[in-house]
PDB file of N, CA and C in Angstrom:
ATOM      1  N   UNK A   1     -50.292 -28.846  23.912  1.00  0.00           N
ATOM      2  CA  UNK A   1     -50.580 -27.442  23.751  1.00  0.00           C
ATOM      3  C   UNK A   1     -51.106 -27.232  22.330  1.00  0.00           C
ATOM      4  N   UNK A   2     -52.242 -26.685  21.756  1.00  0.00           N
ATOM      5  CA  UNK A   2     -53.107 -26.312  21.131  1.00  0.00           C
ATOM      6  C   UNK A   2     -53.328 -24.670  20.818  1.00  0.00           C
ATOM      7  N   UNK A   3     -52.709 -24.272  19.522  1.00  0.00           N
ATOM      8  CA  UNK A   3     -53.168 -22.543  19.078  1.00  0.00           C
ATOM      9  C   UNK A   3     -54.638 -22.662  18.720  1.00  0.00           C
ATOM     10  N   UNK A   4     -55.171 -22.199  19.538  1.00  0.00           N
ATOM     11  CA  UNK A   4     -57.026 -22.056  19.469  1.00  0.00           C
ATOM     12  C   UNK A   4     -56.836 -21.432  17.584  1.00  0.00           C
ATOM     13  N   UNK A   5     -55.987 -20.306  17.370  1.00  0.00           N
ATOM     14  CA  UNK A   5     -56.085 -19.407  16.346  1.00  0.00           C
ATOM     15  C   UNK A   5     -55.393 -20.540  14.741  1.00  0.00           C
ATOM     16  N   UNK A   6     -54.949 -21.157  14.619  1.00  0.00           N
ATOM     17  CA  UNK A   6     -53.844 -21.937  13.515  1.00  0.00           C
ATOM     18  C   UNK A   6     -54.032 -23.471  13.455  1.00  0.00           C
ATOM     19  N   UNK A   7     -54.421 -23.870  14.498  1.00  0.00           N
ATOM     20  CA  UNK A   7     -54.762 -25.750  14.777  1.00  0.00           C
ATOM     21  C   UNK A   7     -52.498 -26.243  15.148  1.00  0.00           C
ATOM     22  N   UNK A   8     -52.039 -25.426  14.949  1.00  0.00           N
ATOM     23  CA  UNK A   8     -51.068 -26.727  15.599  1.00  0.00           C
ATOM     24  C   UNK A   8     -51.270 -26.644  16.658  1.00  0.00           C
ATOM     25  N   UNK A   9     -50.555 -27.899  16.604  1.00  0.00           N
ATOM     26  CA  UNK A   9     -50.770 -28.532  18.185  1.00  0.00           C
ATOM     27  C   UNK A   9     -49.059 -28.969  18.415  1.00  0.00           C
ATOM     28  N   UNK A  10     -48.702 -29.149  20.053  1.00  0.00           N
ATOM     29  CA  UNK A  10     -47.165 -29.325  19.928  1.00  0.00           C
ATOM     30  C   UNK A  10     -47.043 -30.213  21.186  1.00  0.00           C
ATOM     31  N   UNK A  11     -46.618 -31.468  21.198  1.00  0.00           N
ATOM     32  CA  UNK A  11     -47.135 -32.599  22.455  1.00  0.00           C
ATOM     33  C   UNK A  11     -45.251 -32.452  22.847  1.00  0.00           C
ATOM     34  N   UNK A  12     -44.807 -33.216  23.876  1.00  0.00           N
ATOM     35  CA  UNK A  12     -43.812 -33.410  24.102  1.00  0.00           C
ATOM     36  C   UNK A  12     -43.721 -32.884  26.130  1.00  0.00           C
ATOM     37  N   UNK A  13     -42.601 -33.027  25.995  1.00  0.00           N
ATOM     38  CA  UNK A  13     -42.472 -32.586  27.500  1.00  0.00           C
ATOM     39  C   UNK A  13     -41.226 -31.212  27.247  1.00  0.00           C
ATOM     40  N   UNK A  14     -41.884 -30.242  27.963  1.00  0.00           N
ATOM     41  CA  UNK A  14     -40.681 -28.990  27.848  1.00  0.00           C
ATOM     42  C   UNK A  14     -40.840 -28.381  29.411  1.00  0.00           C
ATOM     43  N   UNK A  15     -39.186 -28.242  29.455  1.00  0.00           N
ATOM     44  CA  UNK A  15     -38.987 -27.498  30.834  1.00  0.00           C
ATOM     45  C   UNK A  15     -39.022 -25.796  30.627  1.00  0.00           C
ATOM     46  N   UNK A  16     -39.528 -25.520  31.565  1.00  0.00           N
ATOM     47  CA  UNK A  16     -39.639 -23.855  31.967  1.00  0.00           C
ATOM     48  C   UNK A  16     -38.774 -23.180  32.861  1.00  0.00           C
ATOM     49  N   UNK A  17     -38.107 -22.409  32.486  1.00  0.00           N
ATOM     50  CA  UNK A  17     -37.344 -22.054  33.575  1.00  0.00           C
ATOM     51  C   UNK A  17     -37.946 -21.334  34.114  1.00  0.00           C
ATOM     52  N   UNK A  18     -37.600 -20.842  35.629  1.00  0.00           N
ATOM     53  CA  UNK A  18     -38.017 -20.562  36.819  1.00  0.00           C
ATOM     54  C   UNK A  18     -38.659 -19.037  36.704  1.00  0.00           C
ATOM     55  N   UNK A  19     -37.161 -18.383  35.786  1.00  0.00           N
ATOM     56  CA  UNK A  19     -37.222 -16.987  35.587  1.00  0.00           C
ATOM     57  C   UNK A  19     -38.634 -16.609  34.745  1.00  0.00           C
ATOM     58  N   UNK A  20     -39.032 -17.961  33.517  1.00  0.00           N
ATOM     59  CA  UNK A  20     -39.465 -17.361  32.717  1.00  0.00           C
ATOM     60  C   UNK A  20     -41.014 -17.293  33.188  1.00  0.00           C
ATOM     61  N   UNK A  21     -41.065 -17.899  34.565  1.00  0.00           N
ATOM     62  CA  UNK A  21     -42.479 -18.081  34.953  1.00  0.00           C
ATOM     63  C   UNK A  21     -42.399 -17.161  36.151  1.00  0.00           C
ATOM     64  N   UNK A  22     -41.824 -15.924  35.859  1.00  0.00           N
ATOM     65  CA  UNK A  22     -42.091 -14.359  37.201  1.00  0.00           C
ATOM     66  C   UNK A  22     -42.971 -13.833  36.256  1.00  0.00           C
ATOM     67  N   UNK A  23     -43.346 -12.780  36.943  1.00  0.00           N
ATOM     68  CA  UNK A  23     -44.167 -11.851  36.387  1.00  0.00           C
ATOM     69  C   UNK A  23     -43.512 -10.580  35.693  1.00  0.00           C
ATOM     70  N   UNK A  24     -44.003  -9.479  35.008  1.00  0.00           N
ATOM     71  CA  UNK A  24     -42.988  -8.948  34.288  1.00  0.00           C
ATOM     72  C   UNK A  24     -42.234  -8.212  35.324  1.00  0.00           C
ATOM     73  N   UNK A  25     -43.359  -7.662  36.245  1.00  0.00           N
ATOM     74  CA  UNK A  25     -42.329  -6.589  37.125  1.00  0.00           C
ATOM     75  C   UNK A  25     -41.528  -7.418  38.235  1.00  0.00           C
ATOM     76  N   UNK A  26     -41.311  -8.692  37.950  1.00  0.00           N
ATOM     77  CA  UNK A  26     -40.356  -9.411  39.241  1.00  0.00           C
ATOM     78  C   UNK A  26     -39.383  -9.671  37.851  1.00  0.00           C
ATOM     79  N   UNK A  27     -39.210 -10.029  36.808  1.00  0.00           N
ATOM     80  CA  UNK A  27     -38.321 -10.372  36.068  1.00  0.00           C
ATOM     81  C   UNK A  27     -37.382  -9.093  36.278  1.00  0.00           C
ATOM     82  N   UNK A  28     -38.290  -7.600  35.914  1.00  0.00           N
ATOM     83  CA  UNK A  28     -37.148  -6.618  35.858  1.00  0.00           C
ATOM     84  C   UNK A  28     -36.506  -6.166  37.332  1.00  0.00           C
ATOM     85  N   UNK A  29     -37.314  -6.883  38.473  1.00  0.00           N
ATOM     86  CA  UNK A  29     -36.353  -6.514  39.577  1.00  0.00           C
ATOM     87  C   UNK A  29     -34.971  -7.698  39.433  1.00  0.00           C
ATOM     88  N   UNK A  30     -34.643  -8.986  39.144  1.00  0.00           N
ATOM     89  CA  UNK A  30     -34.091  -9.581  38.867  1.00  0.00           C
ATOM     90  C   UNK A  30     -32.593  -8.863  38.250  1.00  0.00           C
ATOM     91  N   UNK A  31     -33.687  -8.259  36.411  1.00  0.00           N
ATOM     92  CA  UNK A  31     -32.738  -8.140  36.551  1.00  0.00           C
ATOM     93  C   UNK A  31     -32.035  -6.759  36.568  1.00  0.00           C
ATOM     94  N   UNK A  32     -32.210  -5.463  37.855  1.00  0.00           N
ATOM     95  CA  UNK A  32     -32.398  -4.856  38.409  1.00  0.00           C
ATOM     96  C   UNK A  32     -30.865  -5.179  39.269  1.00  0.00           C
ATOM     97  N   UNK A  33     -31.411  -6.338  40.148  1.00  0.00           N
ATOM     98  CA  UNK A  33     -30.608  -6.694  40.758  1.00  0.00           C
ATOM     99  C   UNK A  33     -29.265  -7.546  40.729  1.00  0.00           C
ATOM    100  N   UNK A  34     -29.346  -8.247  39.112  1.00  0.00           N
ATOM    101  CA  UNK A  34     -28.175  -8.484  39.007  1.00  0.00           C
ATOM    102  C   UNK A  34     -27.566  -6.965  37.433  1.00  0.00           C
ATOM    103  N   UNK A  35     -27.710  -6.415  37.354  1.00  0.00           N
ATOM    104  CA  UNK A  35     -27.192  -5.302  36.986  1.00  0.00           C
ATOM    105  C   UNK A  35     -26.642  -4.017  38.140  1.00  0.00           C
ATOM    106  N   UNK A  36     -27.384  -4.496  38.912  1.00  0.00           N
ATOM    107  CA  UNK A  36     -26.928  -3.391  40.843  1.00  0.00           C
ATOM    108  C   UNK A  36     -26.044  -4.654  41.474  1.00  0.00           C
ATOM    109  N   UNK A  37     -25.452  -5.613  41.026  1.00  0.00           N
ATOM    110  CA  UNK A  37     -24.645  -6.547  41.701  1.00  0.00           C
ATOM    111  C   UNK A  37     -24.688  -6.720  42.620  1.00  0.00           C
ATOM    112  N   UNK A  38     -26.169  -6.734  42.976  1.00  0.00           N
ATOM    113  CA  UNK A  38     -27.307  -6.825  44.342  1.00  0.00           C
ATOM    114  C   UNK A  38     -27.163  -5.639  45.292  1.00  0.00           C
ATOM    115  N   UNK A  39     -26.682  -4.374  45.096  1.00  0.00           N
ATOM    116  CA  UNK A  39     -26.804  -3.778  45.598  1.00  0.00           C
ATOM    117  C   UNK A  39     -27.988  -2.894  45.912  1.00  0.00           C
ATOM    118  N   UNK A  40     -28.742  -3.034  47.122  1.00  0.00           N
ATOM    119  CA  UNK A  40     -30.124  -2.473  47.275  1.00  0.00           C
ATOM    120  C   UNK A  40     -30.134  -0.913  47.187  1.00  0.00           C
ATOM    121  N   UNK A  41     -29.143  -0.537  47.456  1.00  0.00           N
ATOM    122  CA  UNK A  41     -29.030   1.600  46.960  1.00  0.00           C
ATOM    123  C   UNK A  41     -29.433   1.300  45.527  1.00  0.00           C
ATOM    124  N   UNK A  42     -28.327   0.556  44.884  1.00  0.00           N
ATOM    125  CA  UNK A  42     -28.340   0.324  43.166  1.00  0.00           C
ATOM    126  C   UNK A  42     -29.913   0.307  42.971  1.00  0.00           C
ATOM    127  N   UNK A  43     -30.250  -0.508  43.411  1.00  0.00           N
ATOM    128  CA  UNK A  43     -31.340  -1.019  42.730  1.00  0.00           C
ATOM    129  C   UNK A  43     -32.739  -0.027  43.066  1.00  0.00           C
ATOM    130  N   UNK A  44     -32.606   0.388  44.209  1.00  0.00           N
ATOM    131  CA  UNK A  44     -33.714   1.538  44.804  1.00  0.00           C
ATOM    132  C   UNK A  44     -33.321   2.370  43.964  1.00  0.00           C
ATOM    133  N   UNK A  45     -32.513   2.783  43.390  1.00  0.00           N
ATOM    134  CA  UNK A  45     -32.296   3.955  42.336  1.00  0.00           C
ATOM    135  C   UNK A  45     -32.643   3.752  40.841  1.00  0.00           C
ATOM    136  N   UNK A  46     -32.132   2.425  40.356  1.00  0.00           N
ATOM    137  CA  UNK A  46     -32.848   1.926  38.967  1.00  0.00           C
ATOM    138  C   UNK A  46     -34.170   2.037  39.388  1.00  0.00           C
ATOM    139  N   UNK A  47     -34.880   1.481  40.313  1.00  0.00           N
ATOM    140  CA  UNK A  47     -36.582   1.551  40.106  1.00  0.00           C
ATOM    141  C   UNK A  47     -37.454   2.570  40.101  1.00  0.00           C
ATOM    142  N   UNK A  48     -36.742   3.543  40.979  1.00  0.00           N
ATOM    143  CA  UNK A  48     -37.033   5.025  41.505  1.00  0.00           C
ATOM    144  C   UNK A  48     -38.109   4.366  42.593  1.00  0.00           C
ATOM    145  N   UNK A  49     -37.369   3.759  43.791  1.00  0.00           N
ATOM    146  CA  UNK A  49     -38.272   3.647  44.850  1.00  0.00           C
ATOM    147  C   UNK A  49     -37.590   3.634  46.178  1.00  0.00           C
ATOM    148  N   UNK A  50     -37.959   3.506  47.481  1.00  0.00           N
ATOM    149  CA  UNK A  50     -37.329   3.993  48.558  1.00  0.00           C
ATOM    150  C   UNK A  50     -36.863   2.363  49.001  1.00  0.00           C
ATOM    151  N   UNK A  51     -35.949   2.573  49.722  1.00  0.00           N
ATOM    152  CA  UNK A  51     -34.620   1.747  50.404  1.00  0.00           C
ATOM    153  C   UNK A  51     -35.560   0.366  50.740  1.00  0.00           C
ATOM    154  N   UNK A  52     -36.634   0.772  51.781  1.00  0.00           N
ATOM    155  CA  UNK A  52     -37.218  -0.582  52.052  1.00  0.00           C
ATOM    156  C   UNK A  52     -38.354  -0.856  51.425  1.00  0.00           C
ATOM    157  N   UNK A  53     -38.720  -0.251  50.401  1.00  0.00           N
ATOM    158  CA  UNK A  53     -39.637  -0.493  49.725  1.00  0.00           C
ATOM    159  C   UNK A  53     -38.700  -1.598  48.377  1.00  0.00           C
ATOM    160  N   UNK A  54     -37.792  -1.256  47.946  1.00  0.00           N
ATOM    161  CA  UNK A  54     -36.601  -2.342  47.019  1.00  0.00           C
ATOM    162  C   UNK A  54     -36.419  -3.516  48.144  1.00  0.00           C
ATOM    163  N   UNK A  55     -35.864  -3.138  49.005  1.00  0.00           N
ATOM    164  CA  UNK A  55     -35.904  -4.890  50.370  1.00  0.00           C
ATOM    165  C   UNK A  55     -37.254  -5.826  50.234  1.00  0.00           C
ATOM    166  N   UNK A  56     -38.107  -4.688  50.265  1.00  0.00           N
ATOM    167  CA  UNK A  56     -39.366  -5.924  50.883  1.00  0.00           C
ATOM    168  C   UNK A  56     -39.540  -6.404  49.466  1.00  0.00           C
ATOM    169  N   UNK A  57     -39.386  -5.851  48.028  1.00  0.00           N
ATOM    170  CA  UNK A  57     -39.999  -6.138  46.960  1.00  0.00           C
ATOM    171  C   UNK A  57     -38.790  -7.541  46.443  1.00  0.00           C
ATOM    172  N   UNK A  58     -37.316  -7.817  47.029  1.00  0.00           N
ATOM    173  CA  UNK A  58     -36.593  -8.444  46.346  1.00  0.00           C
ATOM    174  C   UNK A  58     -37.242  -9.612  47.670  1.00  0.00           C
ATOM    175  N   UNK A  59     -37.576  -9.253  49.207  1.00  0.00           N
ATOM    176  CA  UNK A  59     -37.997 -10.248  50.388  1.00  0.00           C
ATOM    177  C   UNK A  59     -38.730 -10.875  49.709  1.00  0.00           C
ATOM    178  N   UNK A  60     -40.052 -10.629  48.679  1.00  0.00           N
ATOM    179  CA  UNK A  60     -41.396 -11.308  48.775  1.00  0.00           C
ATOM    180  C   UNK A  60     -40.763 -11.983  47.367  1.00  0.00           C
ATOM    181  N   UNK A  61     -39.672 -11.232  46.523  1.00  0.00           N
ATOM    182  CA  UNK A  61     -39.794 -12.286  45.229  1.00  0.00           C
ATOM    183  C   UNK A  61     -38.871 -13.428  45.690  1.00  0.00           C
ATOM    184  N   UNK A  62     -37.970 -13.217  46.374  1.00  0.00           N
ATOM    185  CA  UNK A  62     -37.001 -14.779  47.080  1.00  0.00           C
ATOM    186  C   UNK A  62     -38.243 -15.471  47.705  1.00  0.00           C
ATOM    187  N   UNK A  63     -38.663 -15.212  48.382  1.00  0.00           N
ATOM    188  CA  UNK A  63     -40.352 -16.111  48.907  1.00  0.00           C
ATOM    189  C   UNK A  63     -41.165 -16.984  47.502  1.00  0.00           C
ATOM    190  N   UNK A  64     -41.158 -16.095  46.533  1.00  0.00           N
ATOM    191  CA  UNK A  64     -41.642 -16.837  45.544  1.00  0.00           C
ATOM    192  C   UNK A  64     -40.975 -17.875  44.987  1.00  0.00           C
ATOM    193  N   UNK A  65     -39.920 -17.478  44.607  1.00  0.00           N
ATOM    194  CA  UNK A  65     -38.884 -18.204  43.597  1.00  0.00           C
ATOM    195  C   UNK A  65     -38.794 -19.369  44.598  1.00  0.00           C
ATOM    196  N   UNK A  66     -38.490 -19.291  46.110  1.00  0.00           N
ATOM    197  CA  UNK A  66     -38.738 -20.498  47.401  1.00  0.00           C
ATOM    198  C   UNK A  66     -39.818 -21.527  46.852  1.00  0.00           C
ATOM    199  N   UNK A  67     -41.207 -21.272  46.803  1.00  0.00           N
ATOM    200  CA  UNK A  67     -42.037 -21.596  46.867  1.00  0.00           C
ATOM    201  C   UNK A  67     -41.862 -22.062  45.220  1.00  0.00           C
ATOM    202  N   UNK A  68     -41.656 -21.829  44.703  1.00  0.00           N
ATOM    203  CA  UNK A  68     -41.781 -22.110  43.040  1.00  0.00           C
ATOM    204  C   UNK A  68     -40.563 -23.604  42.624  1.00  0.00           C
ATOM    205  N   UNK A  69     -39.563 -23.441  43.546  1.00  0.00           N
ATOM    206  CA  UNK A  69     -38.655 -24.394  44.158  1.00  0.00           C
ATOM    207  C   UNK A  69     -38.537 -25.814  44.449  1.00  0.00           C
ATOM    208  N   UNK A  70     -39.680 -25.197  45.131  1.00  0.00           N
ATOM    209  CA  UNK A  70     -40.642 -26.427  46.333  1.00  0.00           C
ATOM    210  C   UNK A  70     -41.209 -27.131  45.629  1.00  0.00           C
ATOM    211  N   UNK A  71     -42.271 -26.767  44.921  1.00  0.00           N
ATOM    212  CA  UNK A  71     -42.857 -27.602  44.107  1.00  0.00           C
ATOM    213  C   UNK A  71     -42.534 -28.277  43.029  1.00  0.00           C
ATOM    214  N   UNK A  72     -41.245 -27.722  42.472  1.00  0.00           N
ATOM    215  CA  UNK A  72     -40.589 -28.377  41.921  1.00  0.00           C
ATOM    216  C   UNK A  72     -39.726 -29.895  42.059  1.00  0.00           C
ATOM    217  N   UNK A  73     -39.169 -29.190  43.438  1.00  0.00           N
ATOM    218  CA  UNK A  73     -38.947 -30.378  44.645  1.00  0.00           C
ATOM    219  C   UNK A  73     -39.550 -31.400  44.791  1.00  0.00           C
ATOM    220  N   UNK A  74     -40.416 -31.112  45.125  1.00  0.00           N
ATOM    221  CA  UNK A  74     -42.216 -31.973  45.027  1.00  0.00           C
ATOM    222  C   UNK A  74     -42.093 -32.829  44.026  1.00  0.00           C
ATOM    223  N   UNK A  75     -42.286 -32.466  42.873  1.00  0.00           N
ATOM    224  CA  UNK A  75     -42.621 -33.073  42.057  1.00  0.00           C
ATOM    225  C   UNK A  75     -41.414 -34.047  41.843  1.00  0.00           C
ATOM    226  N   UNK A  76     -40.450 -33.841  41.847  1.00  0.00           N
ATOM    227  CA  UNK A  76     -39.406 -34.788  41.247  1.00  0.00           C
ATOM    228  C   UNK A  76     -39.218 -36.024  42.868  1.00  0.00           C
ATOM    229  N   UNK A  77     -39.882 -35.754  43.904  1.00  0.00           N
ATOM    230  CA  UNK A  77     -39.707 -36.639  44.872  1.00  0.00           C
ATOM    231  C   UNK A  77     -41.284 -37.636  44.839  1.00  0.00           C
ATOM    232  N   UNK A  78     -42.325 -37.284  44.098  1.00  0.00           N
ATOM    233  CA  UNK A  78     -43.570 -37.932  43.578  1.00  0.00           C
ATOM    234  C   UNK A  78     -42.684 -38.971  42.522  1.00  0.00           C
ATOM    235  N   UNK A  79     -42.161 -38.382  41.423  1.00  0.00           N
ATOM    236  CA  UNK A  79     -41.730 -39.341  40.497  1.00  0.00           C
ATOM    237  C   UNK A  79     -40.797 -40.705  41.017  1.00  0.00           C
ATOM    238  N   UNK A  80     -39.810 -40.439  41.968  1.00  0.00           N
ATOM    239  CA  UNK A  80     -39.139 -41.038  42.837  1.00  0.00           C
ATOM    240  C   UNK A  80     -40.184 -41.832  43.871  1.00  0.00           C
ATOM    241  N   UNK A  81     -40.992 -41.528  44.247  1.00  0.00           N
ATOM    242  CA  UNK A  81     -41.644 -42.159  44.622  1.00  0.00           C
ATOM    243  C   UNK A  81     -42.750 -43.615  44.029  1.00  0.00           C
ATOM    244  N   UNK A  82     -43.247 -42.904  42.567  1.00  0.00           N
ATOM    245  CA  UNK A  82     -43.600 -43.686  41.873  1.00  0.00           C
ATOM    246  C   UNK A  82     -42.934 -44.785  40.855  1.00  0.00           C
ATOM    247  N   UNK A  83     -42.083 -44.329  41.071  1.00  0.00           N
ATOM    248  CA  UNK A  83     -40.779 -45.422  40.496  1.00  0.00           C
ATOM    249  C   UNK A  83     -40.108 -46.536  41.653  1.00  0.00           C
ATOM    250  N   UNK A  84     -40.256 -46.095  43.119  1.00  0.00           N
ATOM    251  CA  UNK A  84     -39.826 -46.772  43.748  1.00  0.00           C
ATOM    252  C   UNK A  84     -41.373 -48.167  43.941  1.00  0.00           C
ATOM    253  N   UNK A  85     -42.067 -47.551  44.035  1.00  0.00           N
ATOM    254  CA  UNK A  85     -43.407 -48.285  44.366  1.00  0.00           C
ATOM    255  C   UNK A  85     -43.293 -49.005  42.551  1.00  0.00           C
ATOM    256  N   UNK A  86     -42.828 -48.962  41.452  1.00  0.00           N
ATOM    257  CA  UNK A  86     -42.641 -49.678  40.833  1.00  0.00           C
ATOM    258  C   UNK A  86     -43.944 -49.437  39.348  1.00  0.00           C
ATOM    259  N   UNK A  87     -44.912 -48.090  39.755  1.00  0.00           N
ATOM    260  CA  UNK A  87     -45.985 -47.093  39.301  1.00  0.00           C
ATOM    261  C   UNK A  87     -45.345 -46.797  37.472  1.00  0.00           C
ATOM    262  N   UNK A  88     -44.110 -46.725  37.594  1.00  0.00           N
ATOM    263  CA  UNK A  88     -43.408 -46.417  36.131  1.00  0.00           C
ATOM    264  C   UNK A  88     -42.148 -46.887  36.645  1.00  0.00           C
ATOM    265  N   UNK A  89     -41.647 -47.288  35.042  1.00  0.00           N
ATOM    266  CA  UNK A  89     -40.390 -47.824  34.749  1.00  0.00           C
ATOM    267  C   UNK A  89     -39.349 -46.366  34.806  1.00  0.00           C
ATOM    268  N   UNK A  90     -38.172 -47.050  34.865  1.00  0.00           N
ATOM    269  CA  UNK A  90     -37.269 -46.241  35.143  1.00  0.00           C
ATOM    270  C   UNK A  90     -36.936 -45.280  34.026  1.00  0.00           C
ATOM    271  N   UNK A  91     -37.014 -45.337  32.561  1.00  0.00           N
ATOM    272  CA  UNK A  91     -37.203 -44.802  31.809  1.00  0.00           C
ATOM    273  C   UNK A  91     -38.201 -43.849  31.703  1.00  0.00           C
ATOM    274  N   UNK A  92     -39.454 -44.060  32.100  1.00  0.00           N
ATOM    275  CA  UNK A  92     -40.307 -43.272  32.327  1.00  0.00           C
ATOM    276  C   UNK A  92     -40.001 -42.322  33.423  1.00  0.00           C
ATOM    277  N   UNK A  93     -39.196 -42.668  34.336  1.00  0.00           N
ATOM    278  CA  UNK A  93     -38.661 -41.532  35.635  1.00  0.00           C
ATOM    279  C   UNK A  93     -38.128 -40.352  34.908  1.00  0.00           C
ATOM    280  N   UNK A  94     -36.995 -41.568  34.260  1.00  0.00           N
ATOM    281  CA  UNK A  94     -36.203 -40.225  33.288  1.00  0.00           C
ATOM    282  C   UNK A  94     -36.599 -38.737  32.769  1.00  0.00           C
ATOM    283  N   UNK A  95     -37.590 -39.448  31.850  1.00  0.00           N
ATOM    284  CA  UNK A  95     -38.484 -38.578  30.645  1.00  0.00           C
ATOM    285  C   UNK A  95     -38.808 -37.832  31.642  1.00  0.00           C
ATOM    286  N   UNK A  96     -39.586 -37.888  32.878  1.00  0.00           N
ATOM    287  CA  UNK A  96     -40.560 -36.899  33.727  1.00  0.00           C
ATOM    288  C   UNK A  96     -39.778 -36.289  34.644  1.00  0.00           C
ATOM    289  N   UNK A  97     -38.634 -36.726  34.777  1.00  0.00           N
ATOM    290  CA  UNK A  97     -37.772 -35.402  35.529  1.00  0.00           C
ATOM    291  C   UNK A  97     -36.819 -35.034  34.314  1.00  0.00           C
TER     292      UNK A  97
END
């Protein structure tokens, strides 16, 4: 990673958490919903929006966070894979999961 604006540069491997890769308005249904202790009245009332309009919006972000999951999944069963086929050393598995 490279600041176009300053020249550092910063190499390494860094994990992202899941949360920090929503968008802003799925972060604040989050955390919406754990401040409404998942309660969907709660939370239709923090947003100022109607009953199934808060359902479908927490339906489609569990779909994401699924899907965001998955590929995560993915990826750590590629590395396992390439370690079994013998592609990288086991140390190298490490580092990449």
């Amino acid at each position: 990673c490279e600041c176009q604006h300053c020249d550092i540069r910063m190499d390494g491997n860094f994990s992202v958490s899941i949360l920090s890769q929503l968008s802003a308005s799925d972060q604040a249904l989050v955390i919406a919903f754990v401040r409404s202790f998942g309660s969907i009245k709660k939370i239709q009332k923090l947003l100022d929006v109607s009953y199934p309009t808060a359902r479908s919006r927490i339906a489609d972000l569990i779909k994401r966070l699924d899907s965001t999951m998955e590929v995560t999944d993915n990826m750590e069963s590629q590395i396992l894979e390439k370690l079994e086929r013998g592609d990288i050393s086991f140390s190298e598995a490490m580092e990449e999961l």
